[in-house]
Every structure is written in C-alpha cells, then in structure tokens.
Protein backbone atom coordinates (compact mmCIF):
# COMPACT_ATOMS: atom_id res chain seq x y z
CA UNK A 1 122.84 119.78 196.27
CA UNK A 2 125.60 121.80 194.79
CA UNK A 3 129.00 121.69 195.96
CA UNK A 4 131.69 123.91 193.85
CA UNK A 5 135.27 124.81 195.62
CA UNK A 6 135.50 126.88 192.70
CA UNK A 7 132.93 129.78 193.48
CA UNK A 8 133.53 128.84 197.39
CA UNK A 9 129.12 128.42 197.28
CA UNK A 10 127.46 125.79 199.19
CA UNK A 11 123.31 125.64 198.26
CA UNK A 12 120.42 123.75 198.98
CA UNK A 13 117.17 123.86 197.57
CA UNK A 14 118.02 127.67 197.08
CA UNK A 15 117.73 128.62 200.52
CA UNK A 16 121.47 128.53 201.50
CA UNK A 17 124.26 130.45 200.28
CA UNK A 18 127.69 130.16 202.18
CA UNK A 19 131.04 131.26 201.37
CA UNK A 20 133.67 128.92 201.87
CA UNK A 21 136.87 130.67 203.40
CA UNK A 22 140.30 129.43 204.77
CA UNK A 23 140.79 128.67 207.93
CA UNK A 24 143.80 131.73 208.46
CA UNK A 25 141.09 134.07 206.77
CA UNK A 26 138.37 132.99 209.67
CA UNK A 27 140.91 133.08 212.29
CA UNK A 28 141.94 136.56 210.79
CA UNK A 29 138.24 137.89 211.10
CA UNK A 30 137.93 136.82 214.58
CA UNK A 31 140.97 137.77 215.87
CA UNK A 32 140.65 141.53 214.79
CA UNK A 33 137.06 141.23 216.75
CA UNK A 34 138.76 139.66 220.19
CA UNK A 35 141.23 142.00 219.89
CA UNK A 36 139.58 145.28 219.60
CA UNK A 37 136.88 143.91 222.43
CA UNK A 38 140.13 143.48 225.12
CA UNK A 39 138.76 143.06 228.50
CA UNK A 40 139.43 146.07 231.08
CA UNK A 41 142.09 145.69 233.31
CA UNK A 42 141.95 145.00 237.30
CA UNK A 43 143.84 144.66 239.87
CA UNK A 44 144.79 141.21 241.88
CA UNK A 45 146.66 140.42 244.46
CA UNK A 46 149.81 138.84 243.92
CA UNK A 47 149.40 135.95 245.19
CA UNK A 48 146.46 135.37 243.22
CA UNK A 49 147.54 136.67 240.04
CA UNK A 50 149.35 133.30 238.98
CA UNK A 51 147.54 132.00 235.59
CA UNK A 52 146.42 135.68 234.72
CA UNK A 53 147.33 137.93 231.69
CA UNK A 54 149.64 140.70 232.79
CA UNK A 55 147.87 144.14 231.67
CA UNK A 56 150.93 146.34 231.31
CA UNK A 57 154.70 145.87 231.52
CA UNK A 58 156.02 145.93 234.75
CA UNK A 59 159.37 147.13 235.38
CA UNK A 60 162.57 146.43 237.91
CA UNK A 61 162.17 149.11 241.06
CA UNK A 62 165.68 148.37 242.05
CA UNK A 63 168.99 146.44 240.99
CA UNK A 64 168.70 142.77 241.16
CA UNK A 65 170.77 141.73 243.06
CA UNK A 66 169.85 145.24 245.49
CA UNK A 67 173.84 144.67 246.84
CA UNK A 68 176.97 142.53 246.16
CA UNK A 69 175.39 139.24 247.36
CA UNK A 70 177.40 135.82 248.48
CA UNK A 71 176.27 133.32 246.57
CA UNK A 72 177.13 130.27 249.33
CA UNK A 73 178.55 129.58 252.88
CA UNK A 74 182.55 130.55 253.63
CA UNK A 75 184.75 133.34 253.53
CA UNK A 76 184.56 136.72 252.31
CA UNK A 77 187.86 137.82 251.27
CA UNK A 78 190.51 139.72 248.68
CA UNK A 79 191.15 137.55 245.58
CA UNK A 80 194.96 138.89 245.91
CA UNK A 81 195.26 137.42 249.65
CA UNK A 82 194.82 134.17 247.97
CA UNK A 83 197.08 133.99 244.80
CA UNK A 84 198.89 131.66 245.77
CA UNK A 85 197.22 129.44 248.17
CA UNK A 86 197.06 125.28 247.53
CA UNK A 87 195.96 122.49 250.35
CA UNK A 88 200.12 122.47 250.65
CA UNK A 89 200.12 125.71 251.61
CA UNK A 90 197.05 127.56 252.39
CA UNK A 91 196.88 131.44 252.90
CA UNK A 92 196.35 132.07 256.43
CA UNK A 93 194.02 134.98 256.87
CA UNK A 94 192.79 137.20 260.06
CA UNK A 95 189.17 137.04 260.60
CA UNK A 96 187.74 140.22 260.93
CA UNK A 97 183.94 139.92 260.77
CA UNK A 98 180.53 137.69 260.44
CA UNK A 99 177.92 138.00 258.21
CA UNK A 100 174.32 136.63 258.16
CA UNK A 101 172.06 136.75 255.45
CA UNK A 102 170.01 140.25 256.41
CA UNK A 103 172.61 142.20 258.27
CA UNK A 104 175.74 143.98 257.35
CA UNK A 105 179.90 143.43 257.88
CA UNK A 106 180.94 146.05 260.42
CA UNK A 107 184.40 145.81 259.50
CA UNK A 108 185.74 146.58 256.04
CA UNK A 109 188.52 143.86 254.79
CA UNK A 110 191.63 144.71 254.33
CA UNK A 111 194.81 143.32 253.10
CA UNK A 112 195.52 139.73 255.65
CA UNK A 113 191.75 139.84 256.29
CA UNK A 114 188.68 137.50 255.74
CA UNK A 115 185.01 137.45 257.18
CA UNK A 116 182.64 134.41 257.58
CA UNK A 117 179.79 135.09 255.29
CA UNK A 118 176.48 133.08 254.95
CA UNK A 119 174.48 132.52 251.34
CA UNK A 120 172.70 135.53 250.35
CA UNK A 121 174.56 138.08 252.84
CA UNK A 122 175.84 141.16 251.67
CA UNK A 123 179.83 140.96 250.92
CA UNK A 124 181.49 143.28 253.46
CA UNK A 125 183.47 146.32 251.43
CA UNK A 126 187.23 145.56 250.47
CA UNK A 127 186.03 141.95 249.66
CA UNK A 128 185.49 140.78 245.84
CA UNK A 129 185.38 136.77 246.16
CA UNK A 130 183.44 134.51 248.14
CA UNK A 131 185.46 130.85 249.42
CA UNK A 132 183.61 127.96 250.04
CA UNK A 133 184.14 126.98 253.62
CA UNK A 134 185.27 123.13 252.38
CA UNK A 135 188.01 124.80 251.30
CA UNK A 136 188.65 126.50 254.65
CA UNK A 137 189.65 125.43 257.80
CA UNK A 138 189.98 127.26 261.41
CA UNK A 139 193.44 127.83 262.25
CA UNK A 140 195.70 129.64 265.53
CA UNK A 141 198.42 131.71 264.69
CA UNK A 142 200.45 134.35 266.67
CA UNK A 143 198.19 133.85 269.76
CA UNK A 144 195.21 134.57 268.17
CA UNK A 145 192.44 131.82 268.98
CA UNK A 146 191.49 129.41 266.01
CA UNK A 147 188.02 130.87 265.73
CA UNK A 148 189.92 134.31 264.44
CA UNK A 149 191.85 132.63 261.94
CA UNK A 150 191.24 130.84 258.54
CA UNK A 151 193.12 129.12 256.29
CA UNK A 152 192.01 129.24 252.57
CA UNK A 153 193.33 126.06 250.65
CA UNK A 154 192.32 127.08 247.20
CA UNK A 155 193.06 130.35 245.09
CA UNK A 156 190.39 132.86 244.86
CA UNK A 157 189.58 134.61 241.31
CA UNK A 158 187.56 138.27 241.96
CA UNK A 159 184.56 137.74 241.57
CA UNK A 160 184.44 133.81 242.66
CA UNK A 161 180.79 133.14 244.01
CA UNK A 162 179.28 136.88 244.41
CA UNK A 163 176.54 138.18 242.39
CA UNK A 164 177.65 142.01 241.78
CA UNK A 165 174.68 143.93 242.09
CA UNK A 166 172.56 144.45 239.31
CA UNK A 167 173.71 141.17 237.90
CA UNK A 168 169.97 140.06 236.66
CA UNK A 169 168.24 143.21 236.67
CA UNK A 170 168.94 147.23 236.41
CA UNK A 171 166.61 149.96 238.05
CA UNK A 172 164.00 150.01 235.38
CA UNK A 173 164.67 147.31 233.29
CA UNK A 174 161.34 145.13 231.88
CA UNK A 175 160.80 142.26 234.15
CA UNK A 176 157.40 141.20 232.57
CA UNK A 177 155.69 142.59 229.27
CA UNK A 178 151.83 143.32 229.26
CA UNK A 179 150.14 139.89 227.69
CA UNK A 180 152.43 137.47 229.15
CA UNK A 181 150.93 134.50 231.17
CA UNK A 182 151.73 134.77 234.90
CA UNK A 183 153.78 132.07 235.69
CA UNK A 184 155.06 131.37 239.26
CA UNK A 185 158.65 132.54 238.33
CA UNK A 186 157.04 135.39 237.28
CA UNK A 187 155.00 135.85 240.75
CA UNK A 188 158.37 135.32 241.50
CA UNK A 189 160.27 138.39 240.27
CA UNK A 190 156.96 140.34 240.95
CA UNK A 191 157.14 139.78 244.41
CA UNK A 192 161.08 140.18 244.83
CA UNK A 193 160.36 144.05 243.06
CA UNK A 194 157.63 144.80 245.66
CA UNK A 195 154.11 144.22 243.49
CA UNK A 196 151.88 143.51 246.03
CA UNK A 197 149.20 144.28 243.72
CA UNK A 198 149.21 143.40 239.47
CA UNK A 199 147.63 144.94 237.06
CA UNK A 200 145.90 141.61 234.57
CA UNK A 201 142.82 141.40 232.19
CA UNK A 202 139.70 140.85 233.58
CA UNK A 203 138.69 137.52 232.95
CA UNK A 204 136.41 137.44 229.82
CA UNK A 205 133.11 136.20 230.33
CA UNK A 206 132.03 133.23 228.10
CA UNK A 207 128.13 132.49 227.61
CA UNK A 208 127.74 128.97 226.64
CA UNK A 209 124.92 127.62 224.81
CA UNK A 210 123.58 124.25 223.22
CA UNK A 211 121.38 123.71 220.87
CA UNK A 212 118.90 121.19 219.98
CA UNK A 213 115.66 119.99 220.93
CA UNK A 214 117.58 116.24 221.18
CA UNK A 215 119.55 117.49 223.66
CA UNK A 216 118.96 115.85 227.65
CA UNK A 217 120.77 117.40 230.77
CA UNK A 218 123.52 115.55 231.90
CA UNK A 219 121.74 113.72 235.07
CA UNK A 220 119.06 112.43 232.76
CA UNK A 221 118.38 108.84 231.53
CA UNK A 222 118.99 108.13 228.22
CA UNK A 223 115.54 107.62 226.49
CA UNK A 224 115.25 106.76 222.61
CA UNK A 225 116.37 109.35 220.10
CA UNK A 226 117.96 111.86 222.50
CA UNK A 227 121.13 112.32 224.19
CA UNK A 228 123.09 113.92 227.20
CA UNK A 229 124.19 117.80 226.32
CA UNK A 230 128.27 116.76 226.98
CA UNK A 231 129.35 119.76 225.02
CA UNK A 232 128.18 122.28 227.34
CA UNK A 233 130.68 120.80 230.12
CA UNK A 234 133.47 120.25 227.28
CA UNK A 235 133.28 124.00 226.61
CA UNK A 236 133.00 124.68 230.28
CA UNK A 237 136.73 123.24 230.67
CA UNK A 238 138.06 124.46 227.92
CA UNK A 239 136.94 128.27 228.25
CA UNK A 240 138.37 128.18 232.22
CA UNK A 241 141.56 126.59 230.91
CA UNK A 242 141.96 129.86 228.94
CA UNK A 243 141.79 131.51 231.95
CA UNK A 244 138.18 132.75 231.55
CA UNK A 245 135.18 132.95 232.96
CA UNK A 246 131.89 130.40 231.98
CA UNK A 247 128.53 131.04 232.28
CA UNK A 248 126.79 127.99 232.09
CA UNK A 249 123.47 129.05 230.08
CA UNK A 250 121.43 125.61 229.67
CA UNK A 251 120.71 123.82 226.22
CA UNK A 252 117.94 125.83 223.60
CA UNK A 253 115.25 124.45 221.32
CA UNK A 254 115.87 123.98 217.82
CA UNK A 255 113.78 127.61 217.58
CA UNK A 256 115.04 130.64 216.37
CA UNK A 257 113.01 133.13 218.02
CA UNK A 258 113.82 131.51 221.85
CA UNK A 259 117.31 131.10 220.50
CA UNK A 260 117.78 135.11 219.19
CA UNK A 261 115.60 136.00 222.76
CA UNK A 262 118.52 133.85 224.59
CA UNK A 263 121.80 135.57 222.56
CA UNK A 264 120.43 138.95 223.00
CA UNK A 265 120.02 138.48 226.89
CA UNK A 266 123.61 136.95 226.68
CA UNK A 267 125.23 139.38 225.11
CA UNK A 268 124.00 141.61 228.19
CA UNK A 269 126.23 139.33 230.59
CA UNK A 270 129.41 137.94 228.20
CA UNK A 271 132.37 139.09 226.33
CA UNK A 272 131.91 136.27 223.73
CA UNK A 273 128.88 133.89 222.91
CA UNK A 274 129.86 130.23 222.44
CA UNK A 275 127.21 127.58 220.93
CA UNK A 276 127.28 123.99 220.16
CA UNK A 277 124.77 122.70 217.33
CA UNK A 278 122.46 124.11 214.70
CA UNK A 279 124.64 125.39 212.44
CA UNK A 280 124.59 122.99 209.08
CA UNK A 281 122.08 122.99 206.75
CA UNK A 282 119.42 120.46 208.45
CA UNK A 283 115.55 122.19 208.27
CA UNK A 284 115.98 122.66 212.25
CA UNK A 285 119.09 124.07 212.01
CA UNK A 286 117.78 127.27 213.99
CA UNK A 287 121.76 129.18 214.74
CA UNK A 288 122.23 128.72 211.30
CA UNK A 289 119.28 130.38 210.07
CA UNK A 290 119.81 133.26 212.64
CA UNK A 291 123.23 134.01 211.30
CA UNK A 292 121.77 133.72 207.75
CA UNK A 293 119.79 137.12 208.24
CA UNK A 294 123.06 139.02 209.36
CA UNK A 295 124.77 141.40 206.71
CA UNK A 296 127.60 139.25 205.46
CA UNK A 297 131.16 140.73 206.17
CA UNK A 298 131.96 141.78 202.71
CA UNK A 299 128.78 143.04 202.39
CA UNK A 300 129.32 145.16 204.99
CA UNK A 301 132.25 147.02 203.43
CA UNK A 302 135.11 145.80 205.95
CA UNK A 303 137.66 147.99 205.14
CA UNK A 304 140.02 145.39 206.31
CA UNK A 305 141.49 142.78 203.55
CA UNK A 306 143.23 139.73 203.99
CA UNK A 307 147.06 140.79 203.88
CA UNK A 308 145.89 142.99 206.65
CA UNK A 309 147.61 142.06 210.43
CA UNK A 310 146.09 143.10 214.04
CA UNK A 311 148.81 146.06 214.59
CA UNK A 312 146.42 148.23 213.40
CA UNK A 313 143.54 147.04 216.45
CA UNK A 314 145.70 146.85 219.00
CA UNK A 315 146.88 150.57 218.63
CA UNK A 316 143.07 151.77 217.69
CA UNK A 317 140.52 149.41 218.41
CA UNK A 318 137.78 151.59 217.10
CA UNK A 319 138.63 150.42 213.38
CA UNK A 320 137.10 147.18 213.83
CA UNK A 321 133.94 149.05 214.80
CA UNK A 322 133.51 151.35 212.11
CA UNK A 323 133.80 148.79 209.78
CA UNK A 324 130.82 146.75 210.81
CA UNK A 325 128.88 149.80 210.26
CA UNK A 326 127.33 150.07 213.56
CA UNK A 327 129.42 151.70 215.85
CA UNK A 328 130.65 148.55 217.45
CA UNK A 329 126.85 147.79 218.57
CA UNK A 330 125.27 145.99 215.57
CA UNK A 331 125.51 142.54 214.03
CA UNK A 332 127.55 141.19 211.12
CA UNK A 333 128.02 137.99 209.80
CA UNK A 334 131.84 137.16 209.58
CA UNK A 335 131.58 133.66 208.26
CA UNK A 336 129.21 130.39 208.59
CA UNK A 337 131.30 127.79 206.36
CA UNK A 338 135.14 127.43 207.19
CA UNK A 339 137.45 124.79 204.93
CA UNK A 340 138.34 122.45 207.10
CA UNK A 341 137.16 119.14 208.21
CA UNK A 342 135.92 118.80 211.05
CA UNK A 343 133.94 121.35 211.56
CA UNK A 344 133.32 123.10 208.43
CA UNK A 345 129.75 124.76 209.38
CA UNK A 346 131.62 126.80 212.10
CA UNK A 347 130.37 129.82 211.94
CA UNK A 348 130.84 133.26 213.22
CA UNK A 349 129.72 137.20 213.76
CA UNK A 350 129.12 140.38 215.73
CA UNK A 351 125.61 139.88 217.43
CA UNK A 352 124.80 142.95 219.45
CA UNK A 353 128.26 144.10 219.72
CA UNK A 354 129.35 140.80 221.08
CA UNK A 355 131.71 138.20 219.04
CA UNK A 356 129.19 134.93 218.89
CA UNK A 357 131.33 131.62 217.73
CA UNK A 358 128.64 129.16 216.73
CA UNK A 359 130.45 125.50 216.88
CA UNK A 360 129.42 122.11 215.36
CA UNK A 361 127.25 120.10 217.88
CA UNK A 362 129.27 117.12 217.07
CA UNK A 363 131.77 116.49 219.71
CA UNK A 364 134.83 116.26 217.70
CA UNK A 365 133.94 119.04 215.75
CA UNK A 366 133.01 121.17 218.14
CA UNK A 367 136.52 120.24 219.98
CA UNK A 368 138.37 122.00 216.71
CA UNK A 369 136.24 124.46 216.22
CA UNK A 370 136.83 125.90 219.66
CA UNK A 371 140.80 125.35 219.57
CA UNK A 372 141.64 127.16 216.19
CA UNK A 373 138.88 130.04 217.02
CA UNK A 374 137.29 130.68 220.67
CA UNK A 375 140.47 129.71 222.45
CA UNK A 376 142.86 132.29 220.13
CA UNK A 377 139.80 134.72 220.53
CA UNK A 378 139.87 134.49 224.17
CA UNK A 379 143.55 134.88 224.65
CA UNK A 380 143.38 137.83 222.82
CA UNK A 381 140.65 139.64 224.71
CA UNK A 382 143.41 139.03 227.41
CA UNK A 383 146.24 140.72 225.62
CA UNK A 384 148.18 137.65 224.16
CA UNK A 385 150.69 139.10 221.45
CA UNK A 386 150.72 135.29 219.78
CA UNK A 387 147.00 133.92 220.82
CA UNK A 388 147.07 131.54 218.33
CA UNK A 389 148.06 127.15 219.51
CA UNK A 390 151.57 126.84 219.54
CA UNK A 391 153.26 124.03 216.88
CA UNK A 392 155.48 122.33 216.02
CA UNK A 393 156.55 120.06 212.94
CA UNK A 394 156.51 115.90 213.39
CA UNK A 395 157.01 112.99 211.09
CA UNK A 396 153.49 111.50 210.25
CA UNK A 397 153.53 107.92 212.05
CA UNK A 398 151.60 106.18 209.72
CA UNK A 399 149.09 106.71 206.04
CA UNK A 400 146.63 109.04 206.08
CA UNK A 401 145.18 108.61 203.01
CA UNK A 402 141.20 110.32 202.81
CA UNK A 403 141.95 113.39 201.12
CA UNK A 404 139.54 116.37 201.11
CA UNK A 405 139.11 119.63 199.30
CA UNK A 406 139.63 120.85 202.89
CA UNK A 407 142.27 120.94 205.24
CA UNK A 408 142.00 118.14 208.01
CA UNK A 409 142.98 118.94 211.52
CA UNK A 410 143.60 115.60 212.61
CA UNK A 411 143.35 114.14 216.59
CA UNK A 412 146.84 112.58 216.91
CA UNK A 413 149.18 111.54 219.64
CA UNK A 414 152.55 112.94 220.02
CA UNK A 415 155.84 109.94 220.81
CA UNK A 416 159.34 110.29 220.35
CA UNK A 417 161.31 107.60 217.96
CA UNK A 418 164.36 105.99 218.34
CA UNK A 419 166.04 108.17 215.97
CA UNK A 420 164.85 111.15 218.30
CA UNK A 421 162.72 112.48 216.02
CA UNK A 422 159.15 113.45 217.07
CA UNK A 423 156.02 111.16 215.70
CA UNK A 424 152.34 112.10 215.44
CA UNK A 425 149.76 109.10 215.14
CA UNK A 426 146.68 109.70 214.24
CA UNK A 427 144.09 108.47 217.26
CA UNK A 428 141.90 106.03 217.14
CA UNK A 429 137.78 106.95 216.61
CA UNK A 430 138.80 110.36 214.82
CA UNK A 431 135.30 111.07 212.94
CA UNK A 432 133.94 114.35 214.18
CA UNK A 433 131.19 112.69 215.94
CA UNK A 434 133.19 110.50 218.20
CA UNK A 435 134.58 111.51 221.43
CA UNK A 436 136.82 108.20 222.91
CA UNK A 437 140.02 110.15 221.23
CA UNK A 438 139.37 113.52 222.60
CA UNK A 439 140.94 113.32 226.22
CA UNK A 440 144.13 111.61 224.96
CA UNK A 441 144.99 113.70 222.13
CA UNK A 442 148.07 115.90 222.22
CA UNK A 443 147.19 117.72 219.28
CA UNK A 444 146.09 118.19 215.85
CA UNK A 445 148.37 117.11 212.91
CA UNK A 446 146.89 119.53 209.85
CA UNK A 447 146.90 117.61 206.77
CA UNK A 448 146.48 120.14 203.64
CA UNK A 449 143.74 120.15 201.21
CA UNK A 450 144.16 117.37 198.29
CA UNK A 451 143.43 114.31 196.79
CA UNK A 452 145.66 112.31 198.60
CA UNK A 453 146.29 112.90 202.33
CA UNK A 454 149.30 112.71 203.51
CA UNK A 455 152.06 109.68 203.60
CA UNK A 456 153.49 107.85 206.79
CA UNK A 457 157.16 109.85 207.06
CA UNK A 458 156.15 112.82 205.96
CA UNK A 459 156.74 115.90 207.82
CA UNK A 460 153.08 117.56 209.44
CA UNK A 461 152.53 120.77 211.26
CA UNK A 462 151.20 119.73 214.56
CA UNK A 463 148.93 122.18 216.58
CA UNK A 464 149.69 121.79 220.00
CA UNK A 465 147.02 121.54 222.86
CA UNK A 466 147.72 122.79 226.57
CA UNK A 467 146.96 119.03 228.11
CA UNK A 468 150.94 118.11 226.11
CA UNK A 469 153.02 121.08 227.40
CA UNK A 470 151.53 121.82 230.28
C-alpha cells in the first residue's frame, strides 16, 4: 500500500486509484449538482407550510399596521389636551366615543375631547396618542354623568402608544425571501397578508440504501459475525429533519450487479441516492467498485474550477449539465476519497442523472459524511441561499493531540465557562465506528490537517448540528 498526500493517489495492489480532495472542493462539487437539480415548487396550505422552504418571495398586500392602531386599553385623545396634565391636576376631557377592537369611532375628536379605545382598535380621526386607562379616572363635571367624562393624570406625547399605519410593513414590501425556512412567525406574517396558500419546494425524495452482506434488519437477533443495519434508520432521521422525504429501500449484498440493478431503479423514484457501506478499498467493497467505472470529474472536462461559486447554477442550471457531458442524464464520478477523518472514502457522482452520496458504513463516519454533504445538498435542492451547517468559533476544552494529514471533524459538546466564553469538549467514544457519542453531540469541532492536533485553549471552528439550536 501506497499512501502519498503529495500526488493526492491512494493504490492498492494496482487496482485503485483515488484522488484525494478537500473537503470545500467536495462540498463545492456537490453543491453545484443539488443546486441545479432544485425540486419543483407546490403549493401548501398555510397552515401546513411551517418547516417548508419558501419557493418565491412573498410580498406585503397592504400596510402593516392596515390603520392607526391603539396599542393598549384607555383613552384616545389630542396630545395638546394633555400638556399640562399631572395626578395634581389632571386634564378633564369630554368623552365623545367607544372603540372596540374591529369597529370604528363615529365621532371625530376634537379639541376638550377623548374616546375609550380598546388594544388593537382603530384610533378615531383628530386623535394622535393613546392613554393608558391607570392613568385615567371617570369624572362628573358641568352635569354631565361620570361615564362622559375622563380625567387624564399624565401628559400625552403624539404618538404615545399608537402604531401609525405602515409602521412594520409598506404595500409591497418583502415579508419573506424565496429559500427561507418557514418559521411560525413567518406563518405568522403570511397569514396576517392573506396567504392562504404558499408557494415551497417540494420535498426532495431521498432513496436510502445499505450495504453489506453483514448487515441484519433491525428486529433480528444478533447471530455471530453480523450486525443490525442502524444506519438505515440514522439516515432516515436525519434526511426528514432536512425537511425531506425518505424512502426506506432495505440493505443490498456486497454485489455490484444487484447493487447497480437497485440505484438505477432508485434513481426512477428519488432526487438524491444515499448509501451506507462499501465504499473503501476491502475486495467486497461493491459501491466502491461501481463508482470506480464512472468517468472521473476532471476527466469529464467540468468546465467549472475551484474559485468558481453557485451564482452561476442558480441563474442557469443547465451548466451543471453540459458539463457532465450527458445532458444532465449520464453518470460522472465527482469524488470517492475526501480529506478528512472520519469518513475519508465518502464518495460521490451523477448516476443516471441523479446525485448518489455513497457514505462510510461506519456509524460515526457515516454521521459526518451526511452532515458536511447530503444535508447541505438537500437544503439546496430546497432553495437555501447558505445550505451549508451553521458555526461558530469556541475555545478547545481540553488536548487533542492525534494529528492527521487530514482535517478531523471532531464529535464535541458545546458548555459555556465562567468567563462566558463558549467551550467545545471533545465526546467520549469518538472513533468513527462508535456510536454512544452520536445522540449527545452538539457539533463538530474541525481540527486542521497537521502533525499536532490542536491544544486545550485554542480557538476551533465548531460546525453546528440542528439538535443545539433548535
């Protein structure tokens, strides 16, 4: 075996060949794929449209507020009236009017004149300040009876507790722009502007597949030598908590003729192809032998190089296309050896038109793999302008000290210090194999390529996953 980071080669007994690329450069290539394969759009009801990618902008149909609005309980009345009012000598005011929230003042107010307005009522005309009603009380004055009378104990200021129309929102103004995740504020606003229906992206379909003739369905008993497919169920979750669709397709031989029968009746049914397994350099290895027949990216003559962004597929997604030299409906290989540990065999490419991911079978592996490439590619078949994990920077809690010609992505636990700085500590059982860490990590501290690691205090990007900040 021949390992050189020089050339970027990995071969074994002659039979292998891989190109070793950076992660951003994988990401790169399957993000301009996702993108120019955006699902259709549809649409949803509003009330179901919560946790769905919004399709195209939406705008305001009206001024928010639609009227001068009261923003609490009291008395609608002229600022000026009230100059010079104090609890020692309140401004006594004629009642004119009564508001409720939904109707309209009947009476404009006019100079010595106040009506009793409720929260969210329109403020009569003549009116430019709201008073709370603790700072009112009922009086009787010149015969009139006390429920026709106020006293205001506190001076007014125009504009004291009303929300002028169009405070939030002007007729036409963005309210949501196409990509974003529906949120409930944003049901919200949508409902408030009349959008019974919303236009979102279709739900991408996600064929999931695992390899390997050791592989036993979940119900089984254990017997010697085999274990229980948990990746297929791992990927399950984490494709609907992108907000797509699964299709649970069953576990596959370690054969490459039932596994290229399987894909090609996938890619029939699925936006994107996930596997699990079969993708080192073992001799049953069958995903990674399939992807080794593909014409190779560069071989393909991409026309797109590295300093290249994805403005170019989002305006004309037929590039992407032409450059696998197919018309969109052919295969290419866009990687099969990524630097980074775990997870380095993760692989990639255009099967049939369709964007296959081909993921480690170990568990921890197969956890990254899917983060830093299926889940980015699956938010931006959905629109996302910024698909990829969110991030922020921490202080490194403790040593990490195996270094690697790769970069790590490391399970870790987020905490807050004393000094209110943010900590990331690695998690226990890390190895790519083991699993006890994955449900309680927050997210991945990356620890670059070197001899060294990394030392406790030092500052680390942290990738964030959706179980911390959601």
């Amino acid at each position: 075996m021949d390992y050189s980071s020089g050339s970027g080669e990995y071969k074994k007994d002659g039979r292998w060949k891989r190109r070793v690329l950076p992660v951003a450069e994988a990401q790169r290539r399957v993000l301009l794929l996702a993108a120019a394969r955006r699902t259709a759009s549809e649409l949803t009801p509003l009330a179901a449209c919560g946790g769905r990618r919004l399709a195209e902008s939406l705008r305001a149909t009206s001024d928010w507020p639609p009227f001068a609005r009261a923003g609490l309980d009291g008395y609608a009345v002229r600022a000026a009236d009230t100059a010079l009012a104090s609890p020692q000598a309140p401004a006594t005011l004629r009642v004119v009017d009564s508001v409720a929230a939904g109707g309209l003042a009947s009476a404009t107010i006019t100079p010595g004149t106040a009506a009793r307005i409720m929260t969210g009522a329109a403020v009569p005309e003549g009116a430019d300040a709201v008073v709370m009603l603790e700072q009112t009380a009922e009086a009787a004055a010149g015969g009139e009876p006390a429920a026709r009378m106020v006293r205001i104990a506190a001076a007014a200021s125009p504009g004291q507790h009303v929300a002028p129309r169009g405070e939030e929102f002007r007729l036409g103004s963005p309210i949501v722009e196409a990509g974003e995740l529906l949120a409930p504020g944003h049901v919200a606003l949508l409902g408030t502007f009349g959008y019974a229906a919303v236009p979102v992206y279709k739900r991408p379909r996600v064929a999931i597949f695992a390899t390997g003739s050791e592989l036993l369905p979940v119900e089984a008993p254990l017997v010697p030598g085999r274990i229980r497919d948990s990746n297929s169920a791992m990927v399950d979750a984490l494709v609907r908590e992108c907000g797509a669709e699964p299709l649970m397709c069953g576990t596959l031989p370690d054969d490459p003729v039932a596994l290229r029968a399987a894909l090609a009746e996938a890619s029939e049914r699925a936006e994107l192809i996930v596997t699990t397994g079969g993708v080192s350099v073992g001799d049953y290895d069958a995903m990674a032998e399939l992807l080794r027949e593909l014409e190779a990216w560069e071989e393909a003559g991409s026309s797109y190089s590295a300093d290249e962004g994805l403005e170019e597929v989002h305006t004309d997604s037929t590039g992407v296309a032409e450059a696998s030299g197919r018309g969109g409906q052919g295969s290419m290989l866009l990687f099969n050896r990524v630097s980074m540990r775990p997870g380095s065999p993760t692989s990639a490419a255009l099967l049939n038109g369709r964007l296959v991911l081909a993921l480690s079978g170990n568990p921890g592996a197969c956890f990254v793999g899917f983060e830093l490439f299926a889940g980015p590619a699956l938010r931006a078949m959905q629109g996302a302008a910024s698909p990829d994990l969110p991030s922020i920077k921490a202080v490194l809690g403790e040593d990490y000290s195996k270094g690697s010609p790769h970069t790590r992505y490391v399970r870790a636990k987020l905490r807050f210090g004393e000094d209110g700085r943010v900590y990331a500590d690695a998690a226990r059982f890390g190895k790519s194999s083991m699993m006890a860490s994955l449900a309680e990590s927050d997210g991945f501290a990356v620890i670059p390529s070197g001899s060294r690691g990394a030392a406790a205090g030092e500052l680390v990007q942290v990738l964030l996953l959706k179980r911390f900040y959601s």
